[in-house]
ModelCIF file with pLDDT and N, C-alpha, C, O atoms, coordinates in Angstrom:
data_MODEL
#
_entry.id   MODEL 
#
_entity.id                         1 
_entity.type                       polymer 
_entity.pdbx_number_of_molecules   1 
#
_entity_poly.entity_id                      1 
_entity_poly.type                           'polypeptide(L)' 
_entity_poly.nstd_linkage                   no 
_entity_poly.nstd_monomer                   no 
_entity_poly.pdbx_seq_one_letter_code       
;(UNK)(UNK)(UNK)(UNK)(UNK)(UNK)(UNK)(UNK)(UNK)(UNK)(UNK)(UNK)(UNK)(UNK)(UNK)(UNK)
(UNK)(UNK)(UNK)(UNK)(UNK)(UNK)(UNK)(UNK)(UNK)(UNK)(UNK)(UNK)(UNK)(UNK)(UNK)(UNK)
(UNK)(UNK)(UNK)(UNK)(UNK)(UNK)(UNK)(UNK)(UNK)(UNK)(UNK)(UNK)(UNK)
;
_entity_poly.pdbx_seq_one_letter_code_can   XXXXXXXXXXXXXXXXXXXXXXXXXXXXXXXXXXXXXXXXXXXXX 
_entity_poly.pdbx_strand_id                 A 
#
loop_
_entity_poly_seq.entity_id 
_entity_poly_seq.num 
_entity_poly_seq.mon_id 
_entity_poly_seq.hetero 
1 1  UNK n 
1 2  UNK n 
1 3  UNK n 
1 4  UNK n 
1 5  UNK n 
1 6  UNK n 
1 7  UNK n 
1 8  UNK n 
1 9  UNK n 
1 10 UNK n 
1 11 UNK n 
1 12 UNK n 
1 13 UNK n 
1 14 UNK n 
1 15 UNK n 
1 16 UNK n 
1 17 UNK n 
1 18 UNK n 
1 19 UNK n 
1 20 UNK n 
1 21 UNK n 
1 22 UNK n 
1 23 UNK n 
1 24 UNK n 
1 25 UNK n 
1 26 UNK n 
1 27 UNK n 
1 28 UNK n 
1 29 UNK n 
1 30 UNK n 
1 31 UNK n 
1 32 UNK n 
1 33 UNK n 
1 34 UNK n 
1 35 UNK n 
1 36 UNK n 
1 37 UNK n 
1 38 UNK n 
1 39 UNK n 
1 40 UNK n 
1 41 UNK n 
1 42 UNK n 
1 43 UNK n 
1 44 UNK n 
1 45 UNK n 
#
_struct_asym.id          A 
_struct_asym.entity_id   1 
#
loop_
_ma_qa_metric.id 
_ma_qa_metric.mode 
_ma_qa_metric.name 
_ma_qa_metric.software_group_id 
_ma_qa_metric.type 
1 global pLDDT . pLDDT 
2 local  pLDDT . pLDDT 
#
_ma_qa_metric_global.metric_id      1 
_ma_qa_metric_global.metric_value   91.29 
_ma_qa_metric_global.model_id       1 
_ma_qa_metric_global.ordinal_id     1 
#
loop_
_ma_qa_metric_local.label_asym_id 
_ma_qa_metric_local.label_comp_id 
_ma_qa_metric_local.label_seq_id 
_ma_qa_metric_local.metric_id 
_ma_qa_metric_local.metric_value 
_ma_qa_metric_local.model_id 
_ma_qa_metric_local.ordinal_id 
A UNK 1  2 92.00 1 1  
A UNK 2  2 91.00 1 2  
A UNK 3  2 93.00 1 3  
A UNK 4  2 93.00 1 4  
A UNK 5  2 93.00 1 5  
A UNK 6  2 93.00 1 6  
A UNK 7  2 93.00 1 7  
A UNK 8  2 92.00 1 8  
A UNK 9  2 92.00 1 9  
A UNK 10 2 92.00 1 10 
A UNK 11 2 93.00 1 11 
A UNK 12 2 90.00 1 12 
A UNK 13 2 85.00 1 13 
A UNK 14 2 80.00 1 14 
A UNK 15 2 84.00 1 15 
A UNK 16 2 88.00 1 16 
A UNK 17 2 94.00 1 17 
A UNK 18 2 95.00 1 18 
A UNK 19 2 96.00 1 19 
A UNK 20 2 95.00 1 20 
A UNK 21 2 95.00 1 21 
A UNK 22 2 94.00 1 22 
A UNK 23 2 94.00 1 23 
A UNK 24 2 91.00 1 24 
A UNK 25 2 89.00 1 25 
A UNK 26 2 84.00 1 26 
A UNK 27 2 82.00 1 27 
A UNK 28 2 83.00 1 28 
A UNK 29 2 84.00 1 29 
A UNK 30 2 88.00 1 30 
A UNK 31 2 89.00 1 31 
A UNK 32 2 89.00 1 32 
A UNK 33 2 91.00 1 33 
A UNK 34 2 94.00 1 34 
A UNK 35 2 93.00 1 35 
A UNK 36 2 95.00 1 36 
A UNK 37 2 93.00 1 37 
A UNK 38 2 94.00 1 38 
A UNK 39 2 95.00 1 39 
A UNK 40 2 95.00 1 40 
A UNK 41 2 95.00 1 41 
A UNK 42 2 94.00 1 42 
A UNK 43 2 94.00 1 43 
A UNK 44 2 95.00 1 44 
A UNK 45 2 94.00 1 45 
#
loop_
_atom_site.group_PDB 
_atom_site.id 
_atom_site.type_symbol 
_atom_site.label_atom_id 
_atom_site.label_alt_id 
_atom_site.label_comp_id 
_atom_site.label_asym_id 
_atom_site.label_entity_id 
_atom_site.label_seq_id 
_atom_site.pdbx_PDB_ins_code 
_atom_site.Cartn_x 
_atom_site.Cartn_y 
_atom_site.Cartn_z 
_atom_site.occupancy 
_atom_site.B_iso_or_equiv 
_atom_site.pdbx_formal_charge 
_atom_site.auth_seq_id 
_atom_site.auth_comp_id 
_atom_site.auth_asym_id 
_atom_site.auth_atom_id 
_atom_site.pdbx_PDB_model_num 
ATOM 1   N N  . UNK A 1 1  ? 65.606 159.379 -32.732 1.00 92.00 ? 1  UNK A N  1 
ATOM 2   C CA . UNK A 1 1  ? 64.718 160.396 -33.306 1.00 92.00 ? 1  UNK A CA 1 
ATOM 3   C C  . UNK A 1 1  ? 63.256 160.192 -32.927 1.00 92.00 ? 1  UNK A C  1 
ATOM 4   O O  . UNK A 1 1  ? 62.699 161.110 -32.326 1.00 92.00 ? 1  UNK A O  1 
ATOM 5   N N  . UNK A 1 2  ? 62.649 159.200 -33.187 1.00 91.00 ? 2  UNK A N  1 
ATOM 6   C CA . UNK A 1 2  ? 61.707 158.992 -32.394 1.00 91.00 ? 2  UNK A CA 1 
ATOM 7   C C  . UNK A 1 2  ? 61.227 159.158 -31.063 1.00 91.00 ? 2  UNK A C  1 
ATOM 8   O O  . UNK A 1 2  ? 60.088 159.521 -30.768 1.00 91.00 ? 2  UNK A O  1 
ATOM 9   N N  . UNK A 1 3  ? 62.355 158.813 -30.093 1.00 93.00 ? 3  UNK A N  1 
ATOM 10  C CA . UNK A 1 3  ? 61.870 158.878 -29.236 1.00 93.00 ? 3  UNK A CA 1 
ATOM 11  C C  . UNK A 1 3  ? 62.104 160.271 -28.741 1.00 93.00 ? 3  UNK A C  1 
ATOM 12  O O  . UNK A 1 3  ? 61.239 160.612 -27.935 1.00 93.00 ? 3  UNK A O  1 
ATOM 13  N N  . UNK A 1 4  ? 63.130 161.294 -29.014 1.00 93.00 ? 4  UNK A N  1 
ATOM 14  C CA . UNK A 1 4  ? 62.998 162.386 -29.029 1.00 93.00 ? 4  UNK A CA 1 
ATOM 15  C C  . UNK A 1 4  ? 61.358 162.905 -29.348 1.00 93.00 ? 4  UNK A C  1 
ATOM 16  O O  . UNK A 1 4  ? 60.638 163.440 -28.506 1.00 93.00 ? 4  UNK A O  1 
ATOM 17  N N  . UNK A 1 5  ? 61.038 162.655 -30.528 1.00 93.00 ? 5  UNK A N  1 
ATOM 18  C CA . UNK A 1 5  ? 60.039 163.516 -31.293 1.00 93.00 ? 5  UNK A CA 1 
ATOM 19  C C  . UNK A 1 5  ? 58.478 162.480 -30.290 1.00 93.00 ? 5  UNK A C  1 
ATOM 20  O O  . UNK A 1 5  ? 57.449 162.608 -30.954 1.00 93.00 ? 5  UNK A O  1 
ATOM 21  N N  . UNK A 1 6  ? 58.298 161.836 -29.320 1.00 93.00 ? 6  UNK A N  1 
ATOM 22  C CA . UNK A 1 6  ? 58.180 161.387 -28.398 1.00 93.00 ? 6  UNK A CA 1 
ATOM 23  C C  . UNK A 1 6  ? 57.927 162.580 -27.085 1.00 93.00 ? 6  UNK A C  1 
ATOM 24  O O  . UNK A 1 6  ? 57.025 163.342 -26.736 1.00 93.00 ? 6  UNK A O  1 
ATOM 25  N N  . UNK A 1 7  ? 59.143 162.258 -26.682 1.00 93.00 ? 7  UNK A N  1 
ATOM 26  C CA . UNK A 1 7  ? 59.251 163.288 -26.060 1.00 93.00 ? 7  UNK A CA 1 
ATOM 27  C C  . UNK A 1 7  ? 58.957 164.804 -25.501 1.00 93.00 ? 7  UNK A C  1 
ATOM 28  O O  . UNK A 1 7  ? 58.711 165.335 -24.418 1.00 93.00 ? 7  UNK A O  1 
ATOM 29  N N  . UNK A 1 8  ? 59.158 165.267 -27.143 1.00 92.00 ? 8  UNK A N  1 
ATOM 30  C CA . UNK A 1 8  ? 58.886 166.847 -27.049 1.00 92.00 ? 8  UNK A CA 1 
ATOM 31  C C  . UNK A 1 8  ? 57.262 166.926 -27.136 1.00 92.00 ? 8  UNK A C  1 
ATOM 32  O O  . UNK A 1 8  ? 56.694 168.005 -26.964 1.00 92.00 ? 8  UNK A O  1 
ATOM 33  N N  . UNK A 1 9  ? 56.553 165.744 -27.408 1.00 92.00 ? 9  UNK A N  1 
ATOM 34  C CA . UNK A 1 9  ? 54.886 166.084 -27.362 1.00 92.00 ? 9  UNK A CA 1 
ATOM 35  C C  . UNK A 1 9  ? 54.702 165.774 -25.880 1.00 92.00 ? 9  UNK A C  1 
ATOM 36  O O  . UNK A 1 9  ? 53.779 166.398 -25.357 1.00 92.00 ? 9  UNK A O  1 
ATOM 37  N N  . UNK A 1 10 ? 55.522 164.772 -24.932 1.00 92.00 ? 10 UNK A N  1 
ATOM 38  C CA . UNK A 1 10 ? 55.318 164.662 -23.542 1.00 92.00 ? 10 UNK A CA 1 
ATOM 39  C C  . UNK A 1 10 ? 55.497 165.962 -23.160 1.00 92.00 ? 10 UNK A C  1 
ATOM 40  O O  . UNK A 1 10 ? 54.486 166.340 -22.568 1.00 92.00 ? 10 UNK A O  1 
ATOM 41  N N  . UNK A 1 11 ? 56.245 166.728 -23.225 1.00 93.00 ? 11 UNK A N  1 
ATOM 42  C CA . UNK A 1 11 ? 56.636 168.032 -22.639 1.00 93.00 ? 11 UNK A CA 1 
ATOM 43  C C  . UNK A 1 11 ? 55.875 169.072 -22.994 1.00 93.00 ? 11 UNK A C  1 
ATOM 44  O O  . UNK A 1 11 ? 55.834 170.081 -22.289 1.00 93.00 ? 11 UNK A O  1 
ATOM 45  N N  . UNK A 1 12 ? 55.233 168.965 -24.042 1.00 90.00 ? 12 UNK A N  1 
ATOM 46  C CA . UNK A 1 12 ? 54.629 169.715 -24.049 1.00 90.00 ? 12 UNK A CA 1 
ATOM 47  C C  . UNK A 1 12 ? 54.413 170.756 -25.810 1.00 90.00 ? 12 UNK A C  1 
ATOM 48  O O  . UNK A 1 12 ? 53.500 171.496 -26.173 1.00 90.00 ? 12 UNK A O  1 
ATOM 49  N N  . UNK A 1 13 ? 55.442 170.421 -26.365 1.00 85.00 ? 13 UNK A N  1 
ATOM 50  C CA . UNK A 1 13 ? 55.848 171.315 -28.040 1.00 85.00 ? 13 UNK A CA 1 
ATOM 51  C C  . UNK A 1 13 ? 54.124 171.112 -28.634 1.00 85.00 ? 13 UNK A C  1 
ATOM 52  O O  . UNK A 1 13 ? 53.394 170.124 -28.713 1.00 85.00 ? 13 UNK A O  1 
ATOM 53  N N  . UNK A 1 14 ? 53.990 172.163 -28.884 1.00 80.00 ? 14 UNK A N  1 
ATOM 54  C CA . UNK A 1 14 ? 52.788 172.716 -29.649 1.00 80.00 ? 14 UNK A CA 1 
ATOM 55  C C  . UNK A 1 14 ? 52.750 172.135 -31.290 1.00 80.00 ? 14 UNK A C  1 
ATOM 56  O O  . UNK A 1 14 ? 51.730 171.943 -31.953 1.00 80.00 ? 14 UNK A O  1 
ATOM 57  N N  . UNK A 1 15 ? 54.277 171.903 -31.759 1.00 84.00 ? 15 UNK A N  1 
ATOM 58  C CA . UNK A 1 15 ? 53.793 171.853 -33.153 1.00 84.00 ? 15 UNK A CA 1 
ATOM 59  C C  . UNK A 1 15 ? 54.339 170.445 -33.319 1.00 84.00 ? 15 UNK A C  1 
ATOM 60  O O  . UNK A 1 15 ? 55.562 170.486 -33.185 1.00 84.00 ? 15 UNK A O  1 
ATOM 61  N N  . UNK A 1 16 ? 53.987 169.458 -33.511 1.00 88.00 ? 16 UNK A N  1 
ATOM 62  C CA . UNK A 1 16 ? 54.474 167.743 -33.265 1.00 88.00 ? 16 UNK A CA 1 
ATOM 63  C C  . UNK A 1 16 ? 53.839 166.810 -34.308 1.00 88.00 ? 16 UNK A C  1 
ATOM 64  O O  . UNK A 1 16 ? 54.212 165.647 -34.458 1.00 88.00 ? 16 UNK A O  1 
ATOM 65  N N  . UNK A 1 17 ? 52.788 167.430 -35.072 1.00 94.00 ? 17 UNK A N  1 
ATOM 66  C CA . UNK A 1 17 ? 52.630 166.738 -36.679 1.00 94.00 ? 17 UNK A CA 1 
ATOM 67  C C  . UNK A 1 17 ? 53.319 167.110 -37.693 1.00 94.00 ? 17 UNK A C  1 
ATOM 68  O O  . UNK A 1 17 ? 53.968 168.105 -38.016 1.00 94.00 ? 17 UNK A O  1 
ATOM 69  N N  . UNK A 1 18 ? 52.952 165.753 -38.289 1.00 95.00 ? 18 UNK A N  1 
ATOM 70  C CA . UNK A 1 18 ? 54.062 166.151 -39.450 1.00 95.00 ? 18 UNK A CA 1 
ATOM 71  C C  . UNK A 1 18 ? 53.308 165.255 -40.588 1.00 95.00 ? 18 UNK A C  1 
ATOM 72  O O  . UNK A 1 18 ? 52.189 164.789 -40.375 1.00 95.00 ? 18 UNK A O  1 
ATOM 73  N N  . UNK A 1 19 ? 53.889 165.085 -41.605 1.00 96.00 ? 19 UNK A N  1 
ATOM 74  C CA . UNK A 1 19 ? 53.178 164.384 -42.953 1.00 96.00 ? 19 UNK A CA 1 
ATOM 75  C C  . UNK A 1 19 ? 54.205 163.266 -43.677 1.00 96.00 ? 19 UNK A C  1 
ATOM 76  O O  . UNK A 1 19 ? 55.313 163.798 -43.750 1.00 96.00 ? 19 UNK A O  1 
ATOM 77  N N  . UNK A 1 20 ? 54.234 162.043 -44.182 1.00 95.00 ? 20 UNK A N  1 
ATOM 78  C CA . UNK A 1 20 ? 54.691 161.070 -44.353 1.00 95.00 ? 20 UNK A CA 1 
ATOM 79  C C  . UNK A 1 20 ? 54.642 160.130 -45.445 1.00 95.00 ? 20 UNK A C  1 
ATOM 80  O O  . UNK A 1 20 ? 53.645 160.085 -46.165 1.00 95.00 ? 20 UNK A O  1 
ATOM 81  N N  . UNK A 1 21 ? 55.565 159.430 -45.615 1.00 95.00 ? 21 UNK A N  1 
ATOM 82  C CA . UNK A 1 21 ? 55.314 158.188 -46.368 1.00 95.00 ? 21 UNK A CA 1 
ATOM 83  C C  . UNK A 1 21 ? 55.855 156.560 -46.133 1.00 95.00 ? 21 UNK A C  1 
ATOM 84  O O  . UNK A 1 21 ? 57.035 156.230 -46.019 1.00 95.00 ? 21 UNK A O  1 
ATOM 85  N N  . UNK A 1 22 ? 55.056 155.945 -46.107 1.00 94.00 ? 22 UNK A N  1 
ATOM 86  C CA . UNK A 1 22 ? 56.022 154.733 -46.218 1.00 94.00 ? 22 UNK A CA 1 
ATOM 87  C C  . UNK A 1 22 ? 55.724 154.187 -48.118 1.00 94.00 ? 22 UNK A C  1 
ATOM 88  O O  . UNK A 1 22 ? 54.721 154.119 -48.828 1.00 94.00 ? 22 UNK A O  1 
ATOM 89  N N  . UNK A 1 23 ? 56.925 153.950 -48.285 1.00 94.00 ? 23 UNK A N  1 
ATOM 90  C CA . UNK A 1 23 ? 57.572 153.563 -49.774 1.00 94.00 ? 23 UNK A CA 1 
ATOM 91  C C  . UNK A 1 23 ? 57.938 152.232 -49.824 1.00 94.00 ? 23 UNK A C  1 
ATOM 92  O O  . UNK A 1 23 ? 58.848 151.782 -49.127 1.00 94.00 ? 23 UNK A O  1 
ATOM 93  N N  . UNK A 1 24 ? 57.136 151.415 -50.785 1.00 91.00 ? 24 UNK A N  1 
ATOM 94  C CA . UNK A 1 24 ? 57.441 149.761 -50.689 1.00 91.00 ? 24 UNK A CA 1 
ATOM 95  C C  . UNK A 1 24 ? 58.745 150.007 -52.486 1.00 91.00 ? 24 UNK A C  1 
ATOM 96  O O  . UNK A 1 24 ? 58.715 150.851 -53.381 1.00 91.00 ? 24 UNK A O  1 
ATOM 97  N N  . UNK A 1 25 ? 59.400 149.153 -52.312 1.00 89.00 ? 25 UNK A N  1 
ATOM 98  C CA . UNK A 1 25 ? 60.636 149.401 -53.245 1.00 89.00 ? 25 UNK A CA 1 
ATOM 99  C C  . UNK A 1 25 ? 60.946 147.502 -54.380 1.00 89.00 ? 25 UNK A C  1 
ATOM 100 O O  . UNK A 1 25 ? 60.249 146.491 -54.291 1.00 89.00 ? 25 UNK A O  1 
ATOM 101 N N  . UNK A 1 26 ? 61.725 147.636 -54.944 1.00 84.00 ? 26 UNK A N  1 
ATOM 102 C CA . UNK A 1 26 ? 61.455 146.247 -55.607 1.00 84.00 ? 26 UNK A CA 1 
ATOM 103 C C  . UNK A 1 26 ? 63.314 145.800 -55.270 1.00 84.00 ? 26 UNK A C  1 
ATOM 104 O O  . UNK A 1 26 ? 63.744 146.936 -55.070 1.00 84.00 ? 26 UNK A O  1 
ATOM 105 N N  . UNK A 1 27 ? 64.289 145.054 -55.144 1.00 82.00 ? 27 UNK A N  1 
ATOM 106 C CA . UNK A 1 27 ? 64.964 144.554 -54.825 1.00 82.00 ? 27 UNK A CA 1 
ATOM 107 C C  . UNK A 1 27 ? 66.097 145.608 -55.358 1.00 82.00 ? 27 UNK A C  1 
ATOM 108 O O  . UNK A 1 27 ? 67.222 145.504 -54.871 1.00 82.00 ? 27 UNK A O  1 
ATOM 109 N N  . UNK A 1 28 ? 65.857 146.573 -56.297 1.00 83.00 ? 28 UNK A N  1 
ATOM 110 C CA . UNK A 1 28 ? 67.038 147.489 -57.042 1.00 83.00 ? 28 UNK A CA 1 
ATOM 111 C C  . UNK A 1 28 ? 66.770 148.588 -55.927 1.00 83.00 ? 28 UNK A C  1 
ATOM 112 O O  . UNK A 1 28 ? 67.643 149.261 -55.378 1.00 83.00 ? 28 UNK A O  1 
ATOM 113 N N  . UNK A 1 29 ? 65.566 148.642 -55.719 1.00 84.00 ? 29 UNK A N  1 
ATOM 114 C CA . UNK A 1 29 ? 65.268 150.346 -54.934 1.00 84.00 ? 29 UNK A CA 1 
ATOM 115 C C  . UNK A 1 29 ? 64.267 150.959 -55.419 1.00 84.00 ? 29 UNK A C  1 
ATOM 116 O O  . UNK A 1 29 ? 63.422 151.702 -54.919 1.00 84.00 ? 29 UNK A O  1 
ATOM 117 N N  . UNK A 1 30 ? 64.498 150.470 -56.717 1.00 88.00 ? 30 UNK A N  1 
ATOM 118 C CA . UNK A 1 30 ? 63.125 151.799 -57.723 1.00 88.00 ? 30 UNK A CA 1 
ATOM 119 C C  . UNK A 1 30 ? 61.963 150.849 -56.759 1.00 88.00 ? 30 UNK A C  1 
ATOM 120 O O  . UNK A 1 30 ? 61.742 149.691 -56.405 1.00 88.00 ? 30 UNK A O  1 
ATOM 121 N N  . UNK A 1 31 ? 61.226 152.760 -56.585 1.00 89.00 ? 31 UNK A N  1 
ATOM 122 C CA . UNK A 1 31 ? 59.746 152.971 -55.946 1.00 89.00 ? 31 UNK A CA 1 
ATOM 123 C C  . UNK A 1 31 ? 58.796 151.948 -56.730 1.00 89.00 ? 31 UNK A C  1 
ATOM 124 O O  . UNK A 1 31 ? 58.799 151.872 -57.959 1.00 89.00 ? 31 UNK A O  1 
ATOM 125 N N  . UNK A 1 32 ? 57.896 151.087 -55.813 1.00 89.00 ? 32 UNK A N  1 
ATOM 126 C CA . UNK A 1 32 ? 56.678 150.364 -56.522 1.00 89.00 ? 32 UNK A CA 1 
ATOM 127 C C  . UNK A 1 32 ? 55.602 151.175 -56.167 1.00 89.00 ? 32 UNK A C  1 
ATOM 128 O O  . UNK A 1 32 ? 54.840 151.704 -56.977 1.00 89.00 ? 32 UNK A O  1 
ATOM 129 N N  . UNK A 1 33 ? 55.545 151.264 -55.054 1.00 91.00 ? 33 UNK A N  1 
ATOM 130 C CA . UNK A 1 33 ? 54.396 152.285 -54.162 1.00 91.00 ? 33 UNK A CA 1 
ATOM 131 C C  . UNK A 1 33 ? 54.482 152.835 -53.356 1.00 91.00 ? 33 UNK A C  1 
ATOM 132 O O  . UNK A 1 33 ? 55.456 152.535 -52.666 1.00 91.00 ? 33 UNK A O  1 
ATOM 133 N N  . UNK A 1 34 ? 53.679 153.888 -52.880 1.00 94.00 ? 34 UNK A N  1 
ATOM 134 C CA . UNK A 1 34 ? 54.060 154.463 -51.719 1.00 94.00 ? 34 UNK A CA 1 
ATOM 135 C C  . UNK A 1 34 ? 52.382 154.913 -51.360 1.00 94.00 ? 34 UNK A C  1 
ATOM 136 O O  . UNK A 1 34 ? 51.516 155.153 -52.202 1.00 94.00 ? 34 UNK A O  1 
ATOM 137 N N  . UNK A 1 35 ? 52.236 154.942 -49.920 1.00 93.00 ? 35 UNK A N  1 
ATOM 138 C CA . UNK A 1 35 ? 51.323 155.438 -49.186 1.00 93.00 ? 35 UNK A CA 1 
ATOM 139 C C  . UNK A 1 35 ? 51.747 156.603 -48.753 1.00 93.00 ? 35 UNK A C  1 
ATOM 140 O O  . UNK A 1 35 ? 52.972 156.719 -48.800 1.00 93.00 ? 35 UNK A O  1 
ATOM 141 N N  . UNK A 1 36 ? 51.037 157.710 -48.255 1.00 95.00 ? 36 UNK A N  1 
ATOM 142 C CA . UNK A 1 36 ? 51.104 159.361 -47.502 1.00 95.00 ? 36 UNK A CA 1 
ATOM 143 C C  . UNK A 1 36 ? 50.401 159.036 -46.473 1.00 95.00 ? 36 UNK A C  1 
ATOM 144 O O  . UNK A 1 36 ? 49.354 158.390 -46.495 1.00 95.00 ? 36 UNK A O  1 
ATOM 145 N N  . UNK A 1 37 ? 51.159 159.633 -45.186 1.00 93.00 ? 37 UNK A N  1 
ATOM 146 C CA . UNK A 1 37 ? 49.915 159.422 -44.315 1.00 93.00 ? 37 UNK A CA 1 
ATOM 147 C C  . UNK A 1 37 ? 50.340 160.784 -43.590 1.00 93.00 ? 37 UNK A C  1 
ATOM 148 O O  . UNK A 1 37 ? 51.495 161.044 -43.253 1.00 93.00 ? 37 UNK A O  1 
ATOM 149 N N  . UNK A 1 38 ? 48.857 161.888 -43.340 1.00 94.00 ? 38 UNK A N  1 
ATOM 150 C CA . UNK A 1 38 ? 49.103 163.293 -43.146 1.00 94.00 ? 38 UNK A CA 1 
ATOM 151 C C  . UNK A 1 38 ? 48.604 163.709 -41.642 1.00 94.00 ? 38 UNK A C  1 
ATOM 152 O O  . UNK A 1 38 ? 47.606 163.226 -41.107 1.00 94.00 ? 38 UNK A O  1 
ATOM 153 N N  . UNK A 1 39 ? 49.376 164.584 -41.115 1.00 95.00 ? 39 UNK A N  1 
ATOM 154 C CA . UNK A 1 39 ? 48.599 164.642 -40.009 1.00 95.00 ? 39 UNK A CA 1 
ATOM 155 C C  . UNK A 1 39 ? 49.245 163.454 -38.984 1.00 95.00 ? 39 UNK A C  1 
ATOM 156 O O  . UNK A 1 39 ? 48.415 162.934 -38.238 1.00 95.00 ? 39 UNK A O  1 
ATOM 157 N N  . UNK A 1 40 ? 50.662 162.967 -38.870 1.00 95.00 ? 40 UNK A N  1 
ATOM 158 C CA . UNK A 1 40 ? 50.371 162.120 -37.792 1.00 95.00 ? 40 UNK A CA 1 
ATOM 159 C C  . UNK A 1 40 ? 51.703 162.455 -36.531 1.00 95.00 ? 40 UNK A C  1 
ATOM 160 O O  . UNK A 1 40 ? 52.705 163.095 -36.852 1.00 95.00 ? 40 UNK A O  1 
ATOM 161 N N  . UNK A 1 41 ? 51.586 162.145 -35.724 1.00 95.00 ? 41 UNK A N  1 
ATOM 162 C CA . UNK A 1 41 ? 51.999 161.418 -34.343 1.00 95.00 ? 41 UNK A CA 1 
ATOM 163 C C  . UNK A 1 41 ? 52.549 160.644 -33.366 1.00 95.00 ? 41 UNK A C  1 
ATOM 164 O O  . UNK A 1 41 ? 51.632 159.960 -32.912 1.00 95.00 ? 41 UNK A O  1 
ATOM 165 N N  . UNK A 1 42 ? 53.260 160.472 -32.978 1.00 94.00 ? 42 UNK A N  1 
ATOM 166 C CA . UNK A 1 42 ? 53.929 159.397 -31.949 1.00 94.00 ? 42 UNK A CA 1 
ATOM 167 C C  . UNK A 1 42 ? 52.534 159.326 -30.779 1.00 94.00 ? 42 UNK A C  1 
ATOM 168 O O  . UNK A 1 42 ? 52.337 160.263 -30.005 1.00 94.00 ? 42 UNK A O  1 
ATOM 169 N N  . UNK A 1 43 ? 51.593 158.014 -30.801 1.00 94.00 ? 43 UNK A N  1 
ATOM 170 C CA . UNK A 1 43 ? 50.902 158.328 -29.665 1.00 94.00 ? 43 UNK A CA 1 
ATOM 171 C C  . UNK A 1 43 ? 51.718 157.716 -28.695 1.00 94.00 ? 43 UNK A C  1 
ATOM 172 O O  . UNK A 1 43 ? 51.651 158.091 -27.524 1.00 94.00 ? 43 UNK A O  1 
ATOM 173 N N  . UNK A 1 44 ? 52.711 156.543 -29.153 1.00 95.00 ? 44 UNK A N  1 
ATOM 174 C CA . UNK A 1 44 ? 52.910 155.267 -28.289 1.00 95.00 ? 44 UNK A CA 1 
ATOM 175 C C  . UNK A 1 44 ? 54.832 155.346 -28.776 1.00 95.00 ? 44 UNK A C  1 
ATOM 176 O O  . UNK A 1 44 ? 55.474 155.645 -29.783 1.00 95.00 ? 44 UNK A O  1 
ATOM 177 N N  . UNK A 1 45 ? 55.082 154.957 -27.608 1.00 94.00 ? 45 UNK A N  1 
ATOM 178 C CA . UNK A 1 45 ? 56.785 154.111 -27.767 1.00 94.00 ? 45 UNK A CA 1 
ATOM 179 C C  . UNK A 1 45 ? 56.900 153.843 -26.797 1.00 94.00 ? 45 UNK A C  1 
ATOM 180 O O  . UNK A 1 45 ? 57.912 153.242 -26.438 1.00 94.00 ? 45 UNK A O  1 
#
């Protein structure tokens, strides 16, 4: 998936942001925190 979504910005796809989270979790699963990060990109793989 990545490197697909990679890809389609090499080629050229116009619409290639998207909006996110990474979610830190405690050993059961339940959410401790989570960061958003908006607006981003594959610059690199």
């Amino acid at each position: 998936k990545f490197w697909d979504w990679a890809k389609s910005i090499r080629d050229g796809k116009l619409d290639y942001r998207t909006n996110g989270s990474l979610v830190i979790s405690d050993m059961s699963g339940k959410e401790l925190s989570r960061w958003t990060f908006n607006n981003v990109w594959p610059s690199k793989w």
